[in-house]
Protein backbone atom coordinates (compact mmCIF):
# COMPACT_ATOMS: atom_id res chain seq x y z
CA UNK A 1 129.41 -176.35 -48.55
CA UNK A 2 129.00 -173.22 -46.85
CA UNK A 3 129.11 -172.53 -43.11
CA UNK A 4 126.00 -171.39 -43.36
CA UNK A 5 124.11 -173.98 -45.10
CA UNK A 6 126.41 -176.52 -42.42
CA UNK A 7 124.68 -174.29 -39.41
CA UNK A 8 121.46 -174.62 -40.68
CA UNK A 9 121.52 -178.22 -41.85
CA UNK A 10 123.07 -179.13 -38.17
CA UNK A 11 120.41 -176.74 -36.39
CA UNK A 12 117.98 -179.00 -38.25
CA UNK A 13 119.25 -182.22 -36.75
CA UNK A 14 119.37 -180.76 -33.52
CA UNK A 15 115.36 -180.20 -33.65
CA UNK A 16 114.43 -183.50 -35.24
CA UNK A 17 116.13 -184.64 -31.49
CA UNK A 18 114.43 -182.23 -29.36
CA UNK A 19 111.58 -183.69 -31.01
CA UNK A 20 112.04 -186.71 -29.62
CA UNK A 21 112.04 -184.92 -26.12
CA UNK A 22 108.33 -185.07 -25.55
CA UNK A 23 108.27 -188.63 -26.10
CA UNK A 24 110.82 -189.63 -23.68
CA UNK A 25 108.95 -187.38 -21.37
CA UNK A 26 105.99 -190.01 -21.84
CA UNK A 27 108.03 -192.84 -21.20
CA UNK A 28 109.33 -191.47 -17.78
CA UNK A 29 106.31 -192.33 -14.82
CA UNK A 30 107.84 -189.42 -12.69
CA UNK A 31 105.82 -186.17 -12.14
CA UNK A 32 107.15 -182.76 -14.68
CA UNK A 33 108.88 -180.93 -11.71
CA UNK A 34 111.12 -184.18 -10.99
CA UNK A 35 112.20 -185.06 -14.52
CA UNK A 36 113.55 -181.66 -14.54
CA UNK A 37 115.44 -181.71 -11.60
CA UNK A 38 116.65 -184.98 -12.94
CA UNK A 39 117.54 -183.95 -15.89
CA UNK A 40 119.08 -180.63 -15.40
CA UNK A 41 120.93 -182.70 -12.35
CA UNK A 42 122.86 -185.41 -14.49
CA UNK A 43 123.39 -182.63 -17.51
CA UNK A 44 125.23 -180.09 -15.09
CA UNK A 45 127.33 -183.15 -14.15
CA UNK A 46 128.40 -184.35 -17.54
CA UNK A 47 129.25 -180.69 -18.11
CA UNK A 48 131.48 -180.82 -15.68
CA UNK A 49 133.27 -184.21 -16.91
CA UNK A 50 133.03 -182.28 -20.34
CA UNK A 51 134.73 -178.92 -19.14
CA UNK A 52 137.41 -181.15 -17.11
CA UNK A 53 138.13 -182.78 -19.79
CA UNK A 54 138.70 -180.13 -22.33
CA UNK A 55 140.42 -178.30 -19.87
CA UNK A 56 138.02 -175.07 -20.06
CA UNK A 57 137.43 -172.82 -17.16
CA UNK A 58 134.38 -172.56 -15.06
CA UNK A 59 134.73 -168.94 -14.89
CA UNK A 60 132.35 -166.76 -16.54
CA UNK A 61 133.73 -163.06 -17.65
CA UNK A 62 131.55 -161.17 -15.56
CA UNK A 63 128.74 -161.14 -12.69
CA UNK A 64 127.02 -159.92 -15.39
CA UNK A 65 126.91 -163.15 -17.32
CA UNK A 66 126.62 -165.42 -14.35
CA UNK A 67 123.05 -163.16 -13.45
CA UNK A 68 122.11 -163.79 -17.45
CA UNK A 69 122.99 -167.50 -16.55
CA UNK A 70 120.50 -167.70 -13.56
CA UNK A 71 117.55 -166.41 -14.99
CA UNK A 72 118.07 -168.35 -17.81
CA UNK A 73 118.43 -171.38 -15.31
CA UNK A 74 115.25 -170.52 -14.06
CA UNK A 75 113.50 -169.78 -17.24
CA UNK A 76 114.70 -173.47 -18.69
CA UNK A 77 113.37 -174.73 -15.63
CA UNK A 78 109.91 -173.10 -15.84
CA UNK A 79 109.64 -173.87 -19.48
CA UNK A 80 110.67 -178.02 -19.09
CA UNK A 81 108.24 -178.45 -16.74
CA UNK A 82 105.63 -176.74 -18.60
CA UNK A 83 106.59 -178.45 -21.40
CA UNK A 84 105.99 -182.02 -20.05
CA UNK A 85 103.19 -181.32 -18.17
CA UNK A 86 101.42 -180.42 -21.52
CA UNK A 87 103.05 -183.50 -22.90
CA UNK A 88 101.57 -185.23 -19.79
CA UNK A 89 97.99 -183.86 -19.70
CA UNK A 90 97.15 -183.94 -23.35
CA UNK A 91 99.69 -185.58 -26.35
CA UNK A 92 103.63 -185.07 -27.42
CA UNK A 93 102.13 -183.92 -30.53
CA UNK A 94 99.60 -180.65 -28.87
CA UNK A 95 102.89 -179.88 -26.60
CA UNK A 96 105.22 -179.82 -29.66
CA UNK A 97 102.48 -177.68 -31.56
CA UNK A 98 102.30 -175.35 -28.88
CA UNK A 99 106.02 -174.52 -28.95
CA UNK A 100 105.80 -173.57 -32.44
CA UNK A 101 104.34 -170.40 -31.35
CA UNK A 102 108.08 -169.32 -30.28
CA UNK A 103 109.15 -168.19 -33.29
CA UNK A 104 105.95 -165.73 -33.47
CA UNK A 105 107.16 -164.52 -29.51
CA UNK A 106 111.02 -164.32 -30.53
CA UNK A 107 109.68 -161.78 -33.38
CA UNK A 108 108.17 -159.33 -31.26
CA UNK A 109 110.53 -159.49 -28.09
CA UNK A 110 114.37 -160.08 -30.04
CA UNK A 111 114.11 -156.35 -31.34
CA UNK A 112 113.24 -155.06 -28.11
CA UNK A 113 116.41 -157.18 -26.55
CA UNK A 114 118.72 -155.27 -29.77
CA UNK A 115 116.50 -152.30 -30.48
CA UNK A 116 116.57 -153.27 -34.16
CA UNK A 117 113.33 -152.58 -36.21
CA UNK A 118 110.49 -154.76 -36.46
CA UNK A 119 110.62 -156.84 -39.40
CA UNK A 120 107.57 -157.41 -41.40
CA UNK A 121 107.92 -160.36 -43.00
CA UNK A 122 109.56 -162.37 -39.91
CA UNK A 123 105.63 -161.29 -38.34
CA UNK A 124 104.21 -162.49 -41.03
CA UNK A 125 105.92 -165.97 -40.78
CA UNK A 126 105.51 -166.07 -37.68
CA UNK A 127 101.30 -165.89 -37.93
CA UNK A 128 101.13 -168.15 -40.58
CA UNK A 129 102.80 -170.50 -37.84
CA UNK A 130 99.91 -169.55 -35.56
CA UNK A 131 97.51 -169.33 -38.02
CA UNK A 132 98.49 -173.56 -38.10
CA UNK A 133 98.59 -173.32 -34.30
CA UNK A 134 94.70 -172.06 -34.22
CA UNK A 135 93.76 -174.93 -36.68
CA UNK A 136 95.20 -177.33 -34.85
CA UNK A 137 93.32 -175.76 -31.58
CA UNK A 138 89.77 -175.38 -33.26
CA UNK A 139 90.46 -179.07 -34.32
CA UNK A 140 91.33 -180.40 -30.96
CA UNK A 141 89.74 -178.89 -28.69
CA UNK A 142 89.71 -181.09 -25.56
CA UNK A 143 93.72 -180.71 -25.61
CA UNK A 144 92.91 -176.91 -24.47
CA UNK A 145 95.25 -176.86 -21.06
CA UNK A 146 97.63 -178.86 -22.32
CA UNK A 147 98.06 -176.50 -25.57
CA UNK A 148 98.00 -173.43 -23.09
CA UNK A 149 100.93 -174.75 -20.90
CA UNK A 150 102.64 -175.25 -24.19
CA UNK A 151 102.26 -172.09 -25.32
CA UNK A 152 103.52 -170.75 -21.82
CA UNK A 153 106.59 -173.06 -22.43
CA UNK A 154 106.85 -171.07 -25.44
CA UNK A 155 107.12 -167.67 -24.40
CA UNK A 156 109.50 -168.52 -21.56
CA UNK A 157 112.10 -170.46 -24.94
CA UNK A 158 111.90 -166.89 -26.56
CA UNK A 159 113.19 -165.17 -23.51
CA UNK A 160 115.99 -167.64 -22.72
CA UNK A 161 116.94 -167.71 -26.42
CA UNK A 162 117.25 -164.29 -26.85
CA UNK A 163 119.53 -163.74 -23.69
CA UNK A 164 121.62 -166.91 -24.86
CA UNK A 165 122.80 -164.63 -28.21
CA UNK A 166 123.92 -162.14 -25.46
CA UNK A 167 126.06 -164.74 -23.51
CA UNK A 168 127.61 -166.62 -26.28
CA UNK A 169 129.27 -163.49 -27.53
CA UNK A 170 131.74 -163.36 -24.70
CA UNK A 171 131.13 -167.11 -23.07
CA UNK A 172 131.76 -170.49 -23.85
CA UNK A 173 128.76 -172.68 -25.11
CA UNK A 174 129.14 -175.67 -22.93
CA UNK A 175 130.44 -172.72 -19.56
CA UNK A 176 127.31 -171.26 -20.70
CA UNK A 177 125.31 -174.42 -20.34
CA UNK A 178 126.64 -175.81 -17.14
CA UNK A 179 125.55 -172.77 -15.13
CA UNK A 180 122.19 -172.56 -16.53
CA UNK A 181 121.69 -176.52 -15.97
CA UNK A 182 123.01 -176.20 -12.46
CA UNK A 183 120.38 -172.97 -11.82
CA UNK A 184 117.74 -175.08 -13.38
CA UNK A 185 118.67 -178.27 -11.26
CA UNK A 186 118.36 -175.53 -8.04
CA UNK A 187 114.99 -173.73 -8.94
CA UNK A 188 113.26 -177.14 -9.27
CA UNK A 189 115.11 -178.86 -6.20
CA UNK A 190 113.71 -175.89 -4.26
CA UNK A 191 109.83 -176.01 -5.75
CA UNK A 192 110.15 -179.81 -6.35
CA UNK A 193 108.31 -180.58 -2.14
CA UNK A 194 106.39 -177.68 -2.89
CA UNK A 195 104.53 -179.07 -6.14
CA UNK A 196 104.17 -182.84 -4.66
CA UNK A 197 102.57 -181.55 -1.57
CA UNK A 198 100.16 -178.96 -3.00
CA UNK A 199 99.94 -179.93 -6.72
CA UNK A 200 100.69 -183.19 -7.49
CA UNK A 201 99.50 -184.92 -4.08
CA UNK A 202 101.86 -188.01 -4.59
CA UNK A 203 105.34 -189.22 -2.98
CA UNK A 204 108.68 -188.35 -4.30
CA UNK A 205 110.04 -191.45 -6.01
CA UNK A 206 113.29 -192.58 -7.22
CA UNK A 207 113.31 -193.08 -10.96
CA UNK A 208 113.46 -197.20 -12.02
CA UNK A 209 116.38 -198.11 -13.94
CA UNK A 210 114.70 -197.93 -17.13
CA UNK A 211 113.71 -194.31 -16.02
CA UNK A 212 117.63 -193.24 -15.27
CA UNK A 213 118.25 -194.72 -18.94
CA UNK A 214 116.20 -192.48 -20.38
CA UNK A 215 116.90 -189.38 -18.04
CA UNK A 216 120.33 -190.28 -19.31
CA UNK A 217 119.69 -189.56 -22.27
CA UNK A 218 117.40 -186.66 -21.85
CA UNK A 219 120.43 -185.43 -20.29
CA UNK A 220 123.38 -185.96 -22.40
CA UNK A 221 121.77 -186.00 -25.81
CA UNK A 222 118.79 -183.75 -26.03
CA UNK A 223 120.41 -181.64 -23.54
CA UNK A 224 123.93 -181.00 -23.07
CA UNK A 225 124.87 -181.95 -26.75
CA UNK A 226 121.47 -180.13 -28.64
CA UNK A 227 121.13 -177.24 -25.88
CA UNK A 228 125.15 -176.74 -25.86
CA UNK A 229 125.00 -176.63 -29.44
CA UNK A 230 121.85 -174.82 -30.35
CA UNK A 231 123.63 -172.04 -28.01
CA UNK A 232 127.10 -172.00 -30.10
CA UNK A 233 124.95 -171.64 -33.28
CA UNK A 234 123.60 -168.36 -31.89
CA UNK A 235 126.60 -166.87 -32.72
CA UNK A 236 126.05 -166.97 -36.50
CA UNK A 237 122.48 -167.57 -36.62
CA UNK A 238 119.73 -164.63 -35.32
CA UNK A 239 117.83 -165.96 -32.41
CA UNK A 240 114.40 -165.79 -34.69
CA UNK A 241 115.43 -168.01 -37.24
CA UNK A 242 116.71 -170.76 -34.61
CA UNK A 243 113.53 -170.56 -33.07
CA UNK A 244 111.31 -170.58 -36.38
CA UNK A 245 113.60 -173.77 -37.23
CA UNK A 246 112.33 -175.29 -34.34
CA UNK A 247 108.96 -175.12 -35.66
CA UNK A 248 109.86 -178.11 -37.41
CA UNK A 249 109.94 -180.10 -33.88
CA UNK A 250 106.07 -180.88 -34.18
CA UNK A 251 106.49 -182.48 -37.26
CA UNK A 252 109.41 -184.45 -36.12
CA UNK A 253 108.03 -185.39 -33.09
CA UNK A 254 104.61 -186.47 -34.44
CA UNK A 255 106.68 -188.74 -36.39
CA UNK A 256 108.60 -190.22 -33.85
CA UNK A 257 105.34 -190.26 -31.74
CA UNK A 258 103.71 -192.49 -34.00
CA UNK A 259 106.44 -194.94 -34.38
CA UNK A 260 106.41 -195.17 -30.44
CA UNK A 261 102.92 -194.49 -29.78
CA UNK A 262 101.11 -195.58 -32.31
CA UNK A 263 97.14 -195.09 -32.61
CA UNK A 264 96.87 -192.93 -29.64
CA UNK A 265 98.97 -190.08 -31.22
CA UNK A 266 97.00 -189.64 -34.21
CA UNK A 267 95.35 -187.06 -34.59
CA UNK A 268 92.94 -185.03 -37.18
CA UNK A 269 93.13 -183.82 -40.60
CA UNK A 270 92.86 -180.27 -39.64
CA UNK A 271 96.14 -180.95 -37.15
CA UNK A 272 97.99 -181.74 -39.94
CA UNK A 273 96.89 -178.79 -42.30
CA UNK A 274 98.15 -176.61 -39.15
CA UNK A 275 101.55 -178.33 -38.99
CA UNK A 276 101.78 -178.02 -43.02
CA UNK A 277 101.49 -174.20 -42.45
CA UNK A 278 104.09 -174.14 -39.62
CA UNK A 279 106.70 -175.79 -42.53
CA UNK A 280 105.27 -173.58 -44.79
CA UNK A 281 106.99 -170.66 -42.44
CA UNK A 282 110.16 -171.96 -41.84
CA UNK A 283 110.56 -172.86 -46.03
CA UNK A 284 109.25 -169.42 -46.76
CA UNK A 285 111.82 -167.53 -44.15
CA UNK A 286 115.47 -168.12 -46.65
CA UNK A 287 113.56 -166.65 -49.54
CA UNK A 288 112.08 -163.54 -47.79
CA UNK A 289 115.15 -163.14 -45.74
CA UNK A 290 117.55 -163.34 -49.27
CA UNK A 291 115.20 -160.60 -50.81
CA UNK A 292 115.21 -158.33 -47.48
CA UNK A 293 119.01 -158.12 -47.89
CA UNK A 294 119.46 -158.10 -51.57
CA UNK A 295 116.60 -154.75 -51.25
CA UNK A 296 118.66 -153.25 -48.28
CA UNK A 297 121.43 -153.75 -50.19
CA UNK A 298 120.15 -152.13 -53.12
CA UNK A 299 119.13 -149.18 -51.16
CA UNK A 300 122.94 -148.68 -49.74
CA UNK A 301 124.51 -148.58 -53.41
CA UNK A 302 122.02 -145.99 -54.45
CA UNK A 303 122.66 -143.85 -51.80
């Protein structure tokens, strides 16, 4: 099997568990800002078990990286809590739908980041994806906010995606990841009284121990194994296609939402047209990629 087809098939796994991430954000009774800080909390410290255990340094190879790391911290930070409090205020399935639009974002901003050209046909694939997004919206429209934060979410995963590609040239995946979870952990500790006093109106509250089971594994699983290795897979795969990959979370997730939800997360025909489309991009983006190189390859032998 190639390494490419081993990359792609593992990038796939990875998304069928961050689809899963919006449920266990439903299971948790703790407001957005503090299952972040939780989260981001217990994943910086099983990165550091996980670095002291491997024996890898904590030191990154320039200032330069540790400034990428930060305002990645803070983007992951933004975009968690965004992305539960859709989850939250409307379904796991709207919030998943939402961050499909990434892939459409990462088009326009990744040649900007690598001032490569515009390709057409990754724009194209990445409307059809919203063309499903806007079907899904005309269909539900009471989940408005909650599709809005999502999108949000989704501009802020293009951003830190793109500057990941940058980092994990020169850094270690899991170095990489323990700086931007510790960032993360500090952006929400720091807003965390801020958005329970003016926002949220309630008290801070320790997490039950079913909660910290779950946080556990929001933690180890969907974050320091899937983001630490979603990050190393940058390094062969473009930032786009990761991100139009992840498309694939809403339909994962509506899956796993209906096995733990049941009847509340179903939802109508026309949502499920719109997620058919969003597949229909990320099956479409091989083929159209394949011909893109065999043409530009083409064009260099007859010149």
């Amino acid at each position: 099997m190639k390494q490419q087809t081993k990359d792609i098939l593992f990038l796939h796994f990875i998304v069928l568990i961050w689809g899963f991430t919006a449920v266990i954000g439903l299971l948790i009774d703790l407001t957005p800002v503090e299952i972040v800080f939780y989260r981001t909390g217990m994943a910086a410290f099983l990165l550091v078990i996980i670095l002291f255990s491997l024996k890898r340094s904590f030191v990154l190879s320039s200032r330069g990286s540790l400034l990428k790391t930060s305002i990645v911290g803070f983007l992951l930070a933004a975009h968690w809590v965004l992305f539960f409090l859709s989850a939250k205020i409307s379904t796991a399935a709207v919030c998943l739908v939402g961050m499909a639009t990434t892939s459409f974002w990462t088009s326009i901003i990744e040649p900007l980041f690598f001032k490569k050209q515009i390709q057409v046909f990754e724009i194209f694939l990445s409307l059809l994806a919203v063309v499903g997004i806007l079907i899904v919206f005309n269909m539900e429209i009471e989940y408005f906010l909650g599709l809005f934060f999502a999108i949000v979410a989704a501009i802020l995963a293009a951003l830190f995606s793109i500057i990941n590609v940058l980092l994990v040239k020169k850094e270690d995946h899991f170095v990489i990841t323990f700086y931007e979870m510790v960032f993360a952990c500090i952006f929400t500790g720091i807003t965390l009284p801020f958005y329970l006093v003016y926002v949220s109106h309630e008290m801070f509250e320790w997490p039950t121990l079913e909660e910290v089971i779950w946080l556990l594994i929001l933690a180890s699983v969907c974050t320091v194994f899937a983001v630490s290795y979603s990050v190393k897979l940058m390094k062969r795969l473009s930032a786009f296609f990761v991100n139009l990959t992840i498309n694939l979370e809403p339909i994962y997730g509506i899956i796993l939402a209906l096995l733990v939800f049941g009847d509340s997360e179903k939802m109508s025909l026309g949502f499920y047209l719109g997620t058919g489309l969003i597949l229909c991009s990320v099956l479409l983006y091989p083929l159209l990629n394949r011909k893109r190189k065999r043409k530009a390859l083409e064009t260099d032998i007859l010149r």
